[in-house]
Protein backbone atom coordinates (compact mmCIF):
# COMPACT_ATOMS: atom_id res chain seq x y z
CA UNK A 1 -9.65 -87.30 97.13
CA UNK A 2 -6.85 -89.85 95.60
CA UNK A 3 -4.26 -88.74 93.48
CA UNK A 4 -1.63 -90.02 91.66
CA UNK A 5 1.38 -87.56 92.52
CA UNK A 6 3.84 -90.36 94.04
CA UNK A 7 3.06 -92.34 90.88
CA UNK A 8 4.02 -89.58 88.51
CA UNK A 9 6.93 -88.32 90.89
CA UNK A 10 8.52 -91.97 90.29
CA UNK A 11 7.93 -92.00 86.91
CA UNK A 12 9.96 -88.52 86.18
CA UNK A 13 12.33 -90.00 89.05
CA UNK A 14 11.51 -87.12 91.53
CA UNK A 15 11.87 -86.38 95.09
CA UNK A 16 8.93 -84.25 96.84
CA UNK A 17 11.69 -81.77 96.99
CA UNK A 18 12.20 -81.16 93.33
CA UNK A 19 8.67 -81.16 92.52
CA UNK A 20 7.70 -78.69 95.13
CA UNK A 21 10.86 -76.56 93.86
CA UNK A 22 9.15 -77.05 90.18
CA UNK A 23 6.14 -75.75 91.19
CA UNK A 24 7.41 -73.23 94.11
CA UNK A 25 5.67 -74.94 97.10
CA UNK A 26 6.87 -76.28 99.99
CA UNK A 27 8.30 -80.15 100.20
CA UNK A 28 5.40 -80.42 102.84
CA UNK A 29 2.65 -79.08 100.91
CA UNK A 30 3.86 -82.31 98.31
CA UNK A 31 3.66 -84.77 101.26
CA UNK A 32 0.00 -83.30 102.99
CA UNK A 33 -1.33 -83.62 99.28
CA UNK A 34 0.48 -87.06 99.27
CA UNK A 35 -1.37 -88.38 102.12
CA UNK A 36 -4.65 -86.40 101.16
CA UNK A 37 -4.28 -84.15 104.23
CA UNK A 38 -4.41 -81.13 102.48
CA UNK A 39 -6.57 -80.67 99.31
CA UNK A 40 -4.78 -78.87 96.72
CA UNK A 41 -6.44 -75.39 95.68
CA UNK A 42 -7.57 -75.61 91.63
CA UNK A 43 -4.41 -73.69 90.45
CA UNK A 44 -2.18 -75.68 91.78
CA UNK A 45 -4.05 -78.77 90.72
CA UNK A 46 -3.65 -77.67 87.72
CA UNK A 47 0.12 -76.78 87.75
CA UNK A 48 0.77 -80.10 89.14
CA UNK A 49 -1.01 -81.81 85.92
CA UNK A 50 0.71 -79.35 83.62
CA UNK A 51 3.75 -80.25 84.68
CA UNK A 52 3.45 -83.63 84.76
CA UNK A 53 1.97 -83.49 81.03
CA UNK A 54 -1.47 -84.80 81.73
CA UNK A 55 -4.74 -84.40 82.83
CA UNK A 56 -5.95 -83.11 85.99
CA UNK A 57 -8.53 -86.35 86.71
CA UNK A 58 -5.52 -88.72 85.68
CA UNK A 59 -3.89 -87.15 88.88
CA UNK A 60 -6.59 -86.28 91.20
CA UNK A 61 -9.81 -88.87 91.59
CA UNK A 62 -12.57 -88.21 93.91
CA UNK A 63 -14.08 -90.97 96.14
CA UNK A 64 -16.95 -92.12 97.24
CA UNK A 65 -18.08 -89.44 99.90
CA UNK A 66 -15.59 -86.37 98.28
């Protein structure tokens, strides 16, 4: 699955670190979802979008094969 966290992190001007604190997850939780090594369980999908203020398939694609 792609997403589009590091795009909307830089756009709010925001380390992993403040996210995760945002959302109360770990910084490393942020970078295995990052790098797609950890798929993100549908509530926190959907904090993630809510926080950012938009949709939960503008930040989280699937791919061919997902």
């Amino acid at each position: 699955m792609k997403n589009m966290i590091k795009v909307e992190r830089a756009r709010h001007d925001m380390t992993q670190a403040d996210l995760a604190e945002k959302i109360q997850v770990s910084r490393q939780t942020i970078h295995a979802i990052e790098k797609g090594k950890f798929v993100p369980s549908t509530i926190l999908a959907l904090k993630m979008a809510r926080f950012f203020e938009i949709k939960v398939e503008e930040l989280f694609m699937l791919e061919e094969g997902d």
